[in-house]
Protein backbone atom coordinates (compact mmCIF):
# COMPACT_ATOMS: atom_id res chain seq x y z
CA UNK A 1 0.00 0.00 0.00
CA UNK A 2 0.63 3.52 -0.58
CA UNK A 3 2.52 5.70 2.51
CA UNK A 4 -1.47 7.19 2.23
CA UNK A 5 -3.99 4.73 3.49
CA UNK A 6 -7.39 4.38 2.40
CA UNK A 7 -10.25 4.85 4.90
CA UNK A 8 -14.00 3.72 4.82
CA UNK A 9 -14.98 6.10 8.19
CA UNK A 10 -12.22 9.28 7.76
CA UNK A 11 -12.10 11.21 11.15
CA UNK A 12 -10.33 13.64 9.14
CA UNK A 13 -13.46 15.23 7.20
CA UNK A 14 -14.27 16.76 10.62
CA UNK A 15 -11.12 19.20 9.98
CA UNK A 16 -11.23 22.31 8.15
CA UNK A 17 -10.93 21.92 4.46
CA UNK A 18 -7.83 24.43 2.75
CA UNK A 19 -7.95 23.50 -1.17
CA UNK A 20 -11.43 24.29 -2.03
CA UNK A 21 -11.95 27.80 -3.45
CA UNK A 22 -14.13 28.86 -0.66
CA UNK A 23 -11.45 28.34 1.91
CA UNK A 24 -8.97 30.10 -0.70
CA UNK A 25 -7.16 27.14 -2.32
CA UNK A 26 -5.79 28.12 -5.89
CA UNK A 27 -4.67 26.62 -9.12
CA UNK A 28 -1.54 27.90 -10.26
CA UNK A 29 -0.32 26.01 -13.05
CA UNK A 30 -1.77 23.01 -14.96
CA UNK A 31 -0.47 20.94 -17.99
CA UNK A 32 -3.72 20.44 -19.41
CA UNK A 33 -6.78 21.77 -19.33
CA UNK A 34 -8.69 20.77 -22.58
CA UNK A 35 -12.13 19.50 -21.19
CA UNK A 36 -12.26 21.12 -18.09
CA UNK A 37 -9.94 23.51 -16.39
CA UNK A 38 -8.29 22.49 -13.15
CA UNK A 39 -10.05 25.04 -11.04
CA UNK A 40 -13.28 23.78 -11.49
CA UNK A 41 -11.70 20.90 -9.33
CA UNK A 42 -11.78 23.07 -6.17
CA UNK A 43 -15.40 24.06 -6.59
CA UNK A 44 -17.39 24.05 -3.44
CA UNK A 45 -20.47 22.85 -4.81
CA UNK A 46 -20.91 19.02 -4.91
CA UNK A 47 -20.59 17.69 -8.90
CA UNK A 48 -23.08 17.68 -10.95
CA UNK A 49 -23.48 15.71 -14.48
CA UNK A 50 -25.65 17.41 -17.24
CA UNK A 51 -25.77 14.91 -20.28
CA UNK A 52 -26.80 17.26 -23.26
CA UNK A 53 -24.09 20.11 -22.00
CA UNK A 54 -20.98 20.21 -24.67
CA UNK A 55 -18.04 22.85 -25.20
CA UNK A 56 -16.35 23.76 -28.22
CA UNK A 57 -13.79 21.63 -26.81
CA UNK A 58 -15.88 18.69 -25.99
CA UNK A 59 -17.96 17.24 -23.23
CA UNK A 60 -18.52 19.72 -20.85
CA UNK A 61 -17.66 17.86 -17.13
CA UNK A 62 -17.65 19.15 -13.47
CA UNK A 63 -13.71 18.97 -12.46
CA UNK A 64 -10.81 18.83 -14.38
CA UNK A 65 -9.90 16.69 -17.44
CA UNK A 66 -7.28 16.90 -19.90
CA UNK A 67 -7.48 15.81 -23.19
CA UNK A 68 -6.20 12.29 -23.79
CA UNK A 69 -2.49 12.77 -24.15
CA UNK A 70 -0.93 11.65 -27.18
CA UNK A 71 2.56 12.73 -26.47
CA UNK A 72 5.16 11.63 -23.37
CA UNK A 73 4.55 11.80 -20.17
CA UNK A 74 1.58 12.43 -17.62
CA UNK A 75 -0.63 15.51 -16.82
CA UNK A 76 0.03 17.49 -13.22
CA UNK A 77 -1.46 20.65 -11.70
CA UNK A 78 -0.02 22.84 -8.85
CA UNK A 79 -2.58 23.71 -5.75
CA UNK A 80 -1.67 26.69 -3.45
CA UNK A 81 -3.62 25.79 -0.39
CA UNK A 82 -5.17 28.49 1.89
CA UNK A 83 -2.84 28.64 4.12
CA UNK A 84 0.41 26.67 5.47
CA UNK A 85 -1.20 22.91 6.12
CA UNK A 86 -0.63 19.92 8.66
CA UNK A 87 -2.46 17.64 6.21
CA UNK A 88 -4.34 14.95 8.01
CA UNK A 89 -6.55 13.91 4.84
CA UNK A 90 -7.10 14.01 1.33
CA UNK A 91 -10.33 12.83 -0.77
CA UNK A 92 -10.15 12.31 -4.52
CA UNK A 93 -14.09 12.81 -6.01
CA UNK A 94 -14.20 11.07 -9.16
CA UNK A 95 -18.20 12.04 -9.41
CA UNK A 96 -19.74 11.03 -13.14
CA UNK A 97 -16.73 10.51 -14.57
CA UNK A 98 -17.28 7.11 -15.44
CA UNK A 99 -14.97 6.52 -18.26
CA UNK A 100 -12.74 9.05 -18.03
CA UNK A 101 -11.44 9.33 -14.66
CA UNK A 102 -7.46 8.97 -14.00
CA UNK A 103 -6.97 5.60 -13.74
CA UNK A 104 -4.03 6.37 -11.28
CA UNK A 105 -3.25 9.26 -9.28
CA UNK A 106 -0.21 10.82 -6.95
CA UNK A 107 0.22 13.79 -4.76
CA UNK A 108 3.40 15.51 -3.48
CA UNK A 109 3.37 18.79 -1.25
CA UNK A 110 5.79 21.12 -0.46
CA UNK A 111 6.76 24.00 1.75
CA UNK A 112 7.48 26.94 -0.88
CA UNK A 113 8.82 30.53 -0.13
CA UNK A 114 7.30 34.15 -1.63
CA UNK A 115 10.31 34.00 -3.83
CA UNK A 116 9.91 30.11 -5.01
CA UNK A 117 5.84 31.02 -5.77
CA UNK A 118 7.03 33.95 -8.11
CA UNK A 119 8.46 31.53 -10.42
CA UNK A 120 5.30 29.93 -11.50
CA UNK A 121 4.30 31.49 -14.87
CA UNK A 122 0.92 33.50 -14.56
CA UNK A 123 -2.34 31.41 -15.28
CA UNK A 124 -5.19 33.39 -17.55
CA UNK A 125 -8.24 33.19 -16.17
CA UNK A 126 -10.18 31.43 -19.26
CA UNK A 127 -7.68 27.89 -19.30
CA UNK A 128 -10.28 25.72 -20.97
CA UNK A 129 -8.96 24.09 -24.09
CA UNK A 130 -5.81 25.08 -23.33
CA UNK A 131 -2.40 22.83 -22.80
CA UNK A 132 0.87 24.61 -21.21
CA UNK A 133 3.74 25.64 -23.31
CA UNK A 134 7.10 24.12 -23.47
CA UNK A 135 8.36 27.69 -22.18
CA UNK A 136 6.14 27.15 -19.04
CA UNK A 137 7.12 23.54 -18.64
CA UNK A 138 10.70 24.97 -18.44
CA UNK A 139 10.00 27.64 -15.42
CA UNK A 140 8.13 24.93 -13.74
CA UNK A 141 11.06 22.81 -13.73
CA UNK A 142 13.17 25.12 -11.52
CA UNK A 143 11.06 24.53 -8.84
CA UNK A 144 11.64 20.78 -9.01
CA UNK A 145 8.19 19.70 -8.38
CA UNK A 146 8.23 16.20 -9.00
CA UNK A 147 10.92 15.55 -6.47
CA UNK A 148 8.66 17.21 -3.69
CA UNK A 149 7.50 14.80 -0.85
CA UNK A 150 5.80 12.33 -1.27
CA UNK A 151 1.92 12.38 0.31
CA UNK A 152 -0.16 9.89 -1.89
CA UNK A 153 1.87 7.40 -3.96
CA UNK A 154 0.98 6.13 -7.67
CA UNK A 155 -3.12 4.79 -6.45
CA UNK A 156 -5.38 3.54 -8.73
CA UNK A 157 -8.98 5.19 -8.64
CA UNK A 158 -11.95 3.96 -8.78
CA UNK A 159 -15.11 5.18 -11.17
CA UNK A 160 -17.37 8.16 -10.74
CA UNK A 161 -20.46 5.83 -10.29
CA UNK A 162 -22.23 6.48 -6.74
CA UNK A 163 -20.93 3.91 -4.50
CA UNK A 164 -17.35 3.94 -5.41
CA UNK A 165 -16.28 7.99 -6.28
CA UNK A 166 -16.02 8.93 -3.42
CA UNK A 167 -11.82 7.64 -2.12
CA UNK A 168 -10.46 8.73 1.04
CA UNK A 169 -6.57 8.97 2.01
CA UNK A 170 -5.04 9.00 5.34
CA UNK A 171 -1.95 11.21 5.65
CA UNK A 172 0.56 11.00 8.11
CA UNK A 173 3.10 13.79 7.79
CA UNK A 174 2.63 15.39 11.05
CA UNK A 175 6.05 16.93 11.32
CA UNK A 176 5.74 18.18 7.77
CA UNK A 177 3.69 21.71 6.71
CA UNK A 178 2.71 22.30 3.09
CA UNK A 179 1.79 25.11 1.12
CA UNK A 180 1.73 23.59 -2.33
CA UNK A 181 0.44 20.35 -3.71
CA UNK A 182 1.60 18.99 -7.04
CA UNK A 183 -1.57 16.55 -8.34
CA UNK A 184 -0.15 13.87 -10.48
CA UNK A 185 -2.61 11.82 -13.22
CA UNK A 186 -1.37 8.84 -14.73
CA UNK A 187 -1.24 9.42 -17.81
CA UNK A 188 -4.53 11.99 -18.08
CA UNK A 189 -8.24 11.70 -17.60
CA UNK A 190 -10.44 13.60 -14.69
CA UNK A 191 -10.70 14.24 -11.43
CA UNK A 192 -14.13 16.07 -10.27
CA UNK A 193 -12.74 17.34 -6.71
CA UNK A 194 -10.14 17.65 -4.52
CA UNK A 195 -10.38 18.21 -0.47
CA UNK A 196 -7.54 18.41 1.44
CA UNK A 197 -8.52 18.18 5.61
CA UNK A 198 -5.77 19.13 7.86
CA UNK A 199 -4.41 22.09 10.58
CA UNK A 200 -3.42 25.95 9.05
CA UNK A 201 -0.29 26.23 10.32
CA UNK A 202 0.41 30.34 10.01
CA UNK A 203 3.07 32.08 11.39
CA UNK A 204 1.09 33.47 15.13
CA UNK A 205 4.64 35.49 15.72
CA UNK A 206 4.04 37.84 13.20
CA UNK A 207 0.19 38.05 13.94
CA UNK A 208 1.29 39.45 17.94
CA UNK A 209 0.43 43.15 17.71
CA UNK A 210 -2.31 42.90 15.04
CA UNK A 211 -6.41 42.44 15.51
CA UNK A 212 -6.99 38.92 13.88
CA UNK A 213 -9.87 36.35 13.65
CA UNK A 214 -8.73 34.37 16.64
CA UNK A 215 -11.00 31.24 14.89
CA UNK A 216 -10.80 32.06 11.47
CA UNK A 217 -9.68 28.80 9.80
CA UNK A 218 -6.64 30.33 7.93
CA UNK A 219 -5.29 31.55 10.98
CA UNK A 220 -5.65 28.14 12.60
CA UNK A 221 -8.74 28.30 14.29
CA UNK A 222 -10.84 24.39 14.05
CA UNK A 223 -14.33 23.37 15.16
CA UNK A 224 -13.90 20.98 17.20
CA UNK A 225 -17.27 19.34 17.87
CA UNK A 226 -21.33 20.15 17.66
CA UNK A 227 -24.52 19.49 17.80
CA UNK A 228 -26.30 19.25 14.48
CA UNK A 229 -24.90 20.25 11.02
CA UNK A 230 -28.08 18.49 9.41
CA UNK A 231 -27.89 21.38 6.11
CA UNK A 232 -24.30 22.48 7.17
CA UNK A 233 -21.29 21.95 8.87
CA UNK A 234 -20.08 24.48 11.61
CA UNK A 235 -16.81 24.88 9.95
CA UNK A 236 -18.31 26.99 7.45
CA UNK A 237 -18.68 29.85 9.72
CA UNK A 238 -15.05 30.17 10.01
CA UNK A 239 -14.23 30.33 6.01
CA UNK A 240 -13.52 32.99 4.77
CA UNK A 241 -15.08 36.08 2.96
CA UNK A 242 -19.00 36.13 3.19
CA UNK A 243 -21.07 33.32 2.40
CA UNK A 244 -22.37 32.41 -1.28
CA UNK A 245 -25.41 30.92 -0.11
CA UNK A 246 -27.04 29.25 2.47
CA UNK A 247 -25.14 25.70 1.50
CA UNK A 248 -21.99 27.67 2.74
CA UNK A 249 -23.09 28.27 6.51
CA UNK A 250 -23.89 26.24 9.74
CA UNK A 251 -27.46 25.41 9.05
CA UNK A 252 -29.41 22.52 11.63
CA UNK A 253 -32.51 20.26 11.30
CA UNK A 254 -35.42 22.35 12.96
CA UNK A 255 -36.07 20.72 16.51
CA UNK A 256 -38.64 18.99 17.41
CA UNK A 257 -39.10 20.13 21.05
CA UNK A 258 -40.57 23.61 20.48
CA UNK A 259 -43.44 24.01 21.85
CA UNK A 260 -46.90 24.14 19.53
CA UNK A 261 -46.91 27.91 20.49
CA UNK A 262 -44.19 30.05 20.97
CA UNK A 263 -43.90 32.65 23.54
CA UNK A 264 -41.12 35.34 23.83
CA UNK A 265 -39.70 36.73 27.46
CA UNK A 266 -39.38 40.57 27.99
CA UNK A 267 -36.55 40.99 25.43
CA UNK A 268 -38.25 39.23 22.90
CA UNK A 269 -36.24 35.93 23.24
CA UNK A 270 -37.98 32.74 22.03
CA UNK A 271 -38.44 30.31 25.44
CA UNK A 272 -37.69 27.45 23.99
CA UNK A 273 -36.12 24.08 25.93
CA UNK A 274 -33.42 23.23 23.18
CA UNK A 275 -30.88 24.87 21.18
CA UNK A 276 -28.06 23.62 19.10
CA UNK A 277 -24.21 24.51 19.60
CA UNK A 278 -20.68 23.91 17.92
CA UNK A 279 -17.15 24.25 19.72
CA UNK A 280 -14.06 25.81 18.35
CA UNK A 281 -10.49 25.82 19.13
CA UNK A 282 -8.38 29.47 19.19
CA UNK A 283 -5.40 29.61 16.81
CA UNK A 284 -3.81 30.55 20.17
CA UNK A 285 -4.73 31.62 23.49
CA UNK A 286 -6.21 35.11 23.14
CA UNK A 287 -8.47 38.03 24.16
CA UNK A 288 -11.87 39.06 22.47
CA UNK A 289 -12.53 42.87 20.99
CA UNK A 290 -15.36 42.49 19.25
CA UNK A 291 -17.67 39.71 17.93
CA UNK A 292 -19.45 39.35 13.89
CA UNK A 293 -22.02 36.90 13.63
CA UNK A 294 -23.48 37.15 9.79
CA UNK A 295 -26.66 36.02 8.86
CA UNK A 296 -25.98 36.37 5.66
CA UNK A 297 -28.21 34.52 3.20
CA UNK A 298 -30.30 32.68 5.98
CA UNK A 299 -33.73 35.01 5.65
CA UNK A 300 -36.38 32.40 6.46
CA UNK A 301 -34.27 29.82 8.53
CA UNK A 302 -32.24 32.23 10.74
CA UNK A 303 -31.67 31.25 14.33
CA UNK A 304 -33.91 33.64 17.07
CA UNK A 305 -31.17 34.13 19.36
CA UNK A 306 -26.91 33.09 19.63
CA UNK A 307 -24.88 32.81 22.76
CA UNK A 308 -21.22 32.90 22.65
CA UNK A 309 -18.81 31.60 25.64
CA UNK A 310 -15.76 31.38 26.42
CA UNK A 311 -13.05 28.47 28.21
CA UNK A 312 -9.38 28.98 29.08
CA UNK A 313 -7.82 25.13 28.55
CA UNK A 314 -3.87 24.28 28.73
CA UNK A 315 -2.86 21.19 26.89
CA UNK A 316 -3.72 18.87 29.31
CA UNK A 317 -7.71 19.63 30.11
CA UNK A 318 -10.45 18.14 27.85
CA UNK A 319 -13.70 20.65 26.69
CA UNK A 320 -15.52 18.03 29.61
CA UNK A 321 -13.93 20.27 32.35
CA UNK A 322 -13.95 23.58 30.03
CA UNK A 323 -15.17 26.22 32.38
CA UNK A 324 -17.36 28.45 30.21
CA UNK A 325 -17.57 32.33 30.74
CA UNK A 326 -20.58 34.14 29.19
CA UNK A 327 -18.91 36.45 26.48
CA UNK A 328 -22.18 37.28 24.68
CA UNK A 329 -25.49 36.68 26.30
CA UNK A 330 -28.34 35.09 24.49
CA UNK A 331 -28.83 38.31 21.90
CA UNK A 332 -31.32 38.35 19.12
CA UNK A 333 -30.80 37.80 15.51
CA UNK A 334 -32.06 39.43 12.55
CA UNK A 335 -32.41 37.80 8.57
CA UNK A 336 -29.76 38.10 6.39
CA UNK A 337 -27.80 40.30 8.37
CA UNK A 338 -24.19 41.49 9.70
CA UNK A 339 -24.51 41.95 13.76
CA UNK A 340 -21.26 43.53 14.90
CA UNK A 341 -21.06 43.54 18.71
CA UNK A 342 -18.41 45.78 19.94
CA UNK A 343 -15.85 45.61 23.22
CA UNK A 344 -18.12 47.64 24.94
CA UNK A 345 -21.42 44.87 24.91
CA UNK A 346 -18.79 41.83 25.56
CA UNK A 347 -19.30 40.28 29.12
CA UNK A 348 -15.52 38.22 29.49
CA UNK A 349 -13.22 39.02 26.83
CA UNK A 350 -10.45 36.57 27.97
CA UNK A 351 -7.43 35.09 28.10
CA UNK A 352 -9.21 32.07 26.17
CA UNK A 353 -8.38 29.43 24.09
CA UNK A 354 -11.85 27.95 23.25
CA UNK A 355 -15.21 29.16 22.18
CA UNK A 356 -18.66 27.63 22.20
CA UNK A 357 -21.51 28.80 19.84
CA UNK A 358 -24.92 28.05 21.35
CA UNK A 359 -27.79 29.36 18.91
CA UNK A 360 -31.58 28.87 19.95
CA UNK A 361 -33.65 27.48 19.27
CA UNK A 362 -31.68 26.01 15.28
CA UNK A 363 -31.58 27.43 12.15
CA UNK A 364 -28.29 29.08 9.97
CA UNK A 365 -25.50 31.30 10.40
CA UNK A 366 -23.34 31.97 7.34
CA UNK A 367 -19.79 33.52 9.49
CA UNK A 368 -18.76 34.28 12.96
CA UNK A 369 -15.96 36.50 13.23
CA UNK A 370 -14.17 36.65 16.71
CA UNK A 371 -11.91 39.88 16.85
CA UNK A 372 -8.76 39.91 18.99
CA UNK A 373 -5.22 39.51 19.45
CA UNK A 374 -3.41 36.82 20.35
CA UNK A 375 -1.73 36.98 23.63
């Protein structure tokens, strides 16, 4: 077996994501990119097959696919992830491509300075039916990308059908931190997405003296566990820029224990018995200046009320003997909205290393932004 081991039940797809575009993963560079441009294999949205849909170039397909090579050699793309990686995870999609996936596939990573990135010739942003040149081919080779480590060795894949596009990889390179990925299909075909699950490792020194997102996932901020992610997972609130749609927030099931008639208290809060809540681990132990919680999108579905508190943990405690502070009390919620809540209406502000998100009684939140520096 490959170094990266296949895995029916990944733990790792509870870690934040850093390829897809939403979290900020790029292409920059691709042999091919006749049928379908590599970018479309960092969409968001899940693949979709449309049977009647063609290109001048050819069948039009949801990820990338390269033409079928008729010269030497093997097609490759380059993936700047969000931000510097622990990778824990990788899935391959293969979704509808049913007879032209890759019918083997490799990934190597590597750690790449400002300079090193500046090499890499400039991609246009219309690639479809497009191959590189042999001048590119020749700047790419200063970087030496097929000697980079070694993540995911030469694996066959399996069809886009249903049951089987869906492959999962185990990676253990703990010690290691990536910033590039080199994709490797043997020789060409398609791929319909890439994920890549893992820990942003940035550089905190250099954040010291500045106001950051203390959970935003690029600065190395992870949900850790929740409730109910029945129409979205929690991680999506720390992505970032602004949600595209309601797919890209924390969105729950509606409960079933609210009563047949709702009443409000003297602030207007719903009395309800349940609520739903997620759990998020600091980048580093820090203290709070002001709090966004975005709405964005949810109009119908958002929550009535959200809570936010706050836990100090060292290394050694679990979140079962967190002792949470009230940092925001239960405050209402409008649709579709930004609510910025400044120093001034925070309760504890910290030191803190964790955070817990309680909204009542369900419903969506697209982003929650928690303003601070690290201490």
């Amino acid at each position: 077996m490959p170094e990266g081991q296949k895995n029916q039940d990944p733990v790792f797809l509870q870690l934040s994501e850093l390829a897809s575009e939403g979290s900020g993963g790029r292409i920059c560079f691709a042999t091919d990119d006749w049928f379908a441009p590599a970018e479309w294999m960092l969409k968001d949205s899940e693949p979709v097959f449309i049977p009647d849909k063609y290109t001048t170039y050819g069948k039009w397909m949801d990820g990338w696919e390269t033409r079928r090579k008729r010269i030497a050699g093997h097609d490759w793309c380059i993936v700047r992830l969000a931000a510097p990686t622990s990778i824990k995870g990788i899935l391959v999609d293969t979704a509808h491509f049913t007879g032209n996936y890759a019918p083997q596939f490799s990934i190597q990573g590597t750690r790449l300075e400002q300079a090193e990135e500046e090499l890499i010739p400039e991609r246009g942003p219309e690639m479809i039916g497009t191959a590189c040149s042999e001048q590119d081919l020749k700047l790419m080779s200063a970087l030496k990308s097929d000697q980079w480590t070694e993540i995911i060795g030469m694996t066959p894949l399996q069809p886009g059908y249903e049951e089987t596009r869906k492959q999962y990889f185990t990676v253990d390179k703990s010690n290691e931190v990536f910033t590039h990925l080199r994709v490797n299909m043997y020789p060409d075909g398609g791929i319909a997405r890439l994920r890549v699950f893992g820990e942003a490792q940035p550089d905190l020194n250099a954040l010291k003296e500045s106001q950051i997102d203390l959970i935003g996932v690029l600065n190395g901020g992870q949900c850790l566990s929740y409730s109910n992610a029945h129409y979205g997972h929690p991680r999506n609130l720390i992505k970032p820029n602004r949600g595209i749609n309601m797919g890209d927030g924390w969105e729950t099931a509606r409960r079933l224990d609210r009563p047949a008639i709702l009443k409000t208290d003297e602030n207007g809060i719903l009395q309800v018995p349940g609520c739903e809540w997620a759990i998020f681990k600091l980048c580093s132990k820090g203290s709070v200046e002001s709090i966004l919680v975005d709405t964005n999108h949810f109009k119908g579905n958002f929550p009535d009320n959200v809570k936010i508190e706050a836990a100090l943990l060292d290394d050694k405690e679990t979140l079962q003997s967190a002792q949470w502070k009230v940092v925001l009390n239960n405050t209402k919620l409008s649709a579709h909205k930004e609510h910025v809540f400044k120093e001034e209406m925070l309760q504890y502000k910290g030191p803190c290393t964790h955070v817990r998100i309680t909204m009542a009684p369900d419903g969506g939140i697209s982003r929650v932004r928690l303003l601070g520096k690290v201490l």
